[in-house]
Protein backbone atom coordinates (compact mmCIF):
# COMPACT_ATOMS: atom_id res chain seq x y z
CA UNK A 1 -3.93 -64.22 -34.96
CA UNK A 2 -4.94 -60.62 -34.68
CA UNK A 3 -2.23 -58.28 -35.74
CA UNK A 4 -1.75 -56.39 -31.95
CA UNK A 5 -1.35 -60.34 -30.95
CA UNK A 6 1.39 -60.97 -33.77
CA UNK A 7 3.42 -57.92 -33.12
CA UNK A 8 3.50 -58.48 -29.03
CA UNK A 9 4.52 -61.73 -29.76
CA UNK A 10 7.49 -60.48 -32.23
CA UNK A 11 8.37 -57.97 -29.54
CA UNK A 12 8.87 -60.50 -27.33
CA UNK A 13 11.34 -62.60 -29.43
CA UNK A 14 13.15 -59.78 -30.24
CA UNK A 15 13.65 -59.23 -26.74
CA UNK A 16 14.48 -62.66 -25.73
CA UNK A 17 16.83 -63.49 -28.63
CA UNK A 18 20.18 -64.51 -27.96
CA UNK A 19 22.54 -61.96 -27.39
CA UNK A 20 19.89 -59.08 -26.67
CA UNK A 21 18.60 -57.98 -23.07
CA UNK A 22 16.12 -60.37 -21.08
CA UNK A 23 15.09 -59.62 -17.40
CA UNK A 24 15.94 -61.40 -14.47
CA UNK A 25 18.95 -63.63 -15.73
CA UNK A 26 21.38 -62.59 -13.62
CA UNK A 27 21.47 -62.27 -9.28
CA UNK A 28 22.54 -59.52 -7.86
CA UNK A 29 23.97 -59.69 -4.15
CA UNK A 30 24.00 -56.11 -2.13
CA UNK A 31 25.48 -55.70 1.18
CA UNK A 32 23.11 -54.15 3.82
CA UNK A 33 23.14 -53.20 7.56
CA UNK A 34 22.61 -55.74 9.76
CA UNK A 35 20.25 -54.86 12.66
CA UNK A 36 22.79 -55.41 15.11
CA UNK A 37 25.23 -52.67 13.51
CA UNK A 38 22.41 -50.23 12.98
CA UNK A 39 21.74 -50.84 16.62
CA UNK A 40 25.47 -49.90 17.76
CA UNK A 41 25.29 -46.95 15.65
CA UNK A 42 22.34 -45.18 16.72
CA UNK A 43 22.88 -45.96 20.69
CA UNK A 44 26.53 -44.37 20.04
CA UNK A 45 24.83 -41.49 18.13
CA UNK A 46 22.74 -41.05 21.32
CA UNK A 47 25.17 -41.24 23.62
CA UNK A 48 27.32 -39.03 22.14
CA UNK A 49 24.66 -36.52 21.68
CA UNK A 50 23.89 -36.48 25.87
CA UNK A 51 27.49 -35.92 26.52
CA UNK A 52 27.01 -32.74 25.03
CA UNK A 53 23.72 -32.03 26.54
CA UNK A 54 21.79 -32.57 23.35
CA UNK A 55 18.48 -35.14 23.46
CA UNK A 56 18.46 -36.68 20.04
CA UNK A 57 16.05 -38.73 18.13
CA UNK A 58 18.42 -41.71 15.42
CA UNK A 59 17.01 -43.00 12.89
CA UNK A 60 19.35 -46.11 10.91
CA UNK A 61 18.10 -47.52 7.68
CA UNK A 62 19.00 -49.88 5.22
CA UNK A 63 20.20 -49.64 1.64
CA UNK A 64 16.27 -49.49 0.59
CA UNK A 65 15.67 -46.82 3.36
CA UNK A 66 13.38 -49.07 5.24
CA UNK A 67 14.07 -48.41 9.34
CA UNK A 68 16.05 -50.80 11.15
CA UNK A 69 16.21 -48.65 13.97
CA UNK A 70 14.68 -45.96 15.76
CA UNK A 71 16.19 -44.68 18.95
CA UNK A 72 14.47 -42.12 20.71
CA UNK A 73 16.27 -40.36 23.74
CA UNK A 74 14.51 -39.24 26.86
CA UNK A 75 12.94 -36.02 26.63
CA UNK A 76 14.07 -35.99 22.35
CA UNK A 77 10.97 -33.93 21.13
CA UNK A 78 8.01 -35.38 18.95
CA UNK A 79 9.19 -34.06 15.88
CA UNK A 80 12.80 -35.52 16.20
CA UNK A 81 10.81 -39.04 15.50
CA UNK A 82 9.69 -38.20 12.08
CA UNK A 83 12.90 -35.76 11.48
CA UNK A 84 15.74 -38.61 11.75
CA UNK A 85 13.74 -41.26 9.88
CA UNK A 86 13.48 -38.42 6.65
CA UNK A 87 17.08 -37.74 7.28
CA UNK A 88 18.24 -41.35 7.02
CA UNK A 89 15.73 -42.37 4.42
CA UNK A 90 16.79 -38.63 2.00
CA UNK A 91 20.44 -39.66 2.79
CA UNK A 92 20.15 -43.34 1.97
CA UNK A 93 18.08 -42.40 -1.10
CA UNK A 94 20.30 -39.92 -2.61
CA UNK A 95 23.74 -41.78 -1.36
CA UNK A 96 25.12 -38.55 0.16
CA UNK A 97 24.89 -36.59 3.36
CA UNK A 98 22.29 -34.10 3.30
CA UNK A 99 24.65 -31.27 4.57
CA UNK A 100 25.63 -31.90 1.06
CA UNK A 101 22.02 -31.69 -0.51
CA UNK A 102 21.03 -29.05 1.43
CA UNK A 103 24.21 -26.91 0.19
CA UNK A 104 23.44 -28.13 -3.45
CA UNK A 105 19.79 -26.86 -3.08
CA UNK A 106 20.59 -23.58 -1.83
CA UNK A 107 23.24 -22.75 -4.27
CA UNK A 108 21.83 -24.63 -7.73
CA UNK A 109 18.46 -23.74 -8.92
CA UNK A 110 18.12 -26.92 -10.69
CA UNK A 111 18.40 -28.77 -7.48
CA UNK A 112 15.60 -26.58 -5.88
CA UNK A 113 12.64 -29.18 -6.02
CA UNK A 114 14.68 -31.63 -4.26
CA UNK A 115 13.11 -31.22 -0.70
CA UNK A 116 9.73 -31.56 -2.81
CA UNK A 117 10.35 -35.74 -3.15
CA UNK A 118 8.21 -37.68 -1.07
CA UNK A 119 10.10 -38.94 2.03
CA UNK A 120 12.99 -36.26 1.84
CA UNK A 121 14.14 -33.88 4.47
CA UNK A 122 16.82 -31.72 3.51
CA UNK A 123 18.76 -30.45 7.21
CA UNK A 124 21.83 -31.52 7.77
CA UNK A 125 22.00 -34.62 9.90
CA UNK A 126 21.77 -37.73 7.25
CA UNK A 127 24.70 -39.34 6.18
CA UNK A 128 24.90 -42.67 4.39
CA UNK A 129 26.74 -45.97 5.90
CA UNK A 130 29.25 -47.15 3.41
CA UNK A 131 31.28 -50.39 2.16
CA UNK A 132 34.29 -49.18 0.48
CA UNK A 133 31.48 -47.23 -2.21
CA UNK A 134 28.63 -48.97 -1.85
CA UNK A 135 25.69 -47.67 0.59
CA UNK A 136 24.45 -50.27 2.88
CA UNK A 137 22.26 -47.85 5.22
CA UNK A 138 22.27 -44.49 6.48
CA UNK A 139 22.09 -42.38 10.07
CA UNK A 140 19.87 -39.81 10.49
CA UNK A 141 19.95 -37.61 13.63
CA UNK A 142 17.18 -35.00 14.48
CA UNK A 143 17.39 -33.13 18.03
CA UNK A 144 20.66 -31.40 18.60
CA UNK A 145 21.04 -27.41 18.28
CA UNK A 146 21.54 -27.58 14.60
CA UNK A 147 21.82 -29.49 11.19
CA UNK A 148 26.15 -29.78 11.76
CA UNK A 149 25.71 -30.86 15.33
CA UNK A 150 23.13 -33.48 13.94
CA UNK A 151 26.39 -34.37 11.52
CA UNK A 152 28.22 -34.69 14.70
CA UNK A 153 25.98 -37.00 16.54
CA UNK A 154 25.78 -39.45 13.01
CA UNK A 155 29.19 -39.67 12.72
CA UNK A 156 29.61 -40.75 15.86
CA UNK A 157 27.64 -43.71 15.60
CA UNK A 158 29.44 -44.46 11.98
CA UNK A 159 32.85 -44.15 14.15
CA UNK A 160 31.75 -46.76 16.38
CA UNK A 161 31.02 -49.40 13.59
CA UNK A 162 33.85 -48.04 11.00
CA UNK A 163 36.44 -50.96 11.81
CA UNK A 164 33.55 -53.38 10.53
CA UNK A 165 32.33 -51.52 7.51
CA UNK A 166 34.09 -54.18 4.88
């Protein structure tokens, strides 16, 4: 046995000894929208948005930040497509509302490359779905005059699934 063979094969009873860390023995469970929820949420974020006049793009995600749904409003602009998916996906990702991040950017230097991760769009407009603590999804809205009307629109369609969020 070759001496780079001996010591991978040392490493690796070391690491599966009793009592020290091995992957994969234990299942975790995670809660996650259902496509039915995600479904209520965005056409309540819609709605709400054209009672105030506002044509809105939603984009709801789950835990991962993978779409569930994508609701586009008549006459919502390209760009609102792409917008709310980033939103949802940033606020998902980071597990707060990027009203939030976008503050934290602005006012911490160290925070500054945040916009710069792949998939990220920091406007206000994301906000994650929550059980109790844990994220199961997230809203993102892209359309209405500004970042805290996009808030608006989101929590909307949260409001209209709250009383099922357990």
């Amino acid at each position: 046995m070759s001496k780079h063979r001996f010591f991978a094969a040392a490493a690796l009873v070391a690491l599966c000894a009793p009592g020290t860390w091995a992957p994969a023995q234990d299942v975790r469970t995670e809660k996650t929208i259902s496509m039915a929820m995600a479904s209520e949420a965005a056409l309540a974020a819609v709605q709400f948005a054209q009672e105030k006049g506002w044509t809105v793009t939603v984009a709801v995600v789950d835990r991962a930040g993978q779409v569930k749904v994508l609701l586009r409003a008549d006459g919502a602009g390209p760009h609102t497509l792409d917008a709310s998916r980033r939103k949802a996906f940033t606020a998902a990702s980071a597990r707060n509302n990027t009203s939030a991040i976008l503050e934290t950017v602005q006012k911490n230097p160290a925070a500054a490359n945040l916009p710069m991760i792949d998939g990220f769009l920091v406007l206000g407009g994301g906000i994650p779905i929550r059980v109790g603590t844990e994220v199961i999804g997230a809203i993102g809205v892209g359309g209405a005059p500004g970042g805290h009307l996009d808030d608006q629109c989101a929590e909307a369609g949260i409001s209209k699934i709250r009383d099922r969020l357990k």
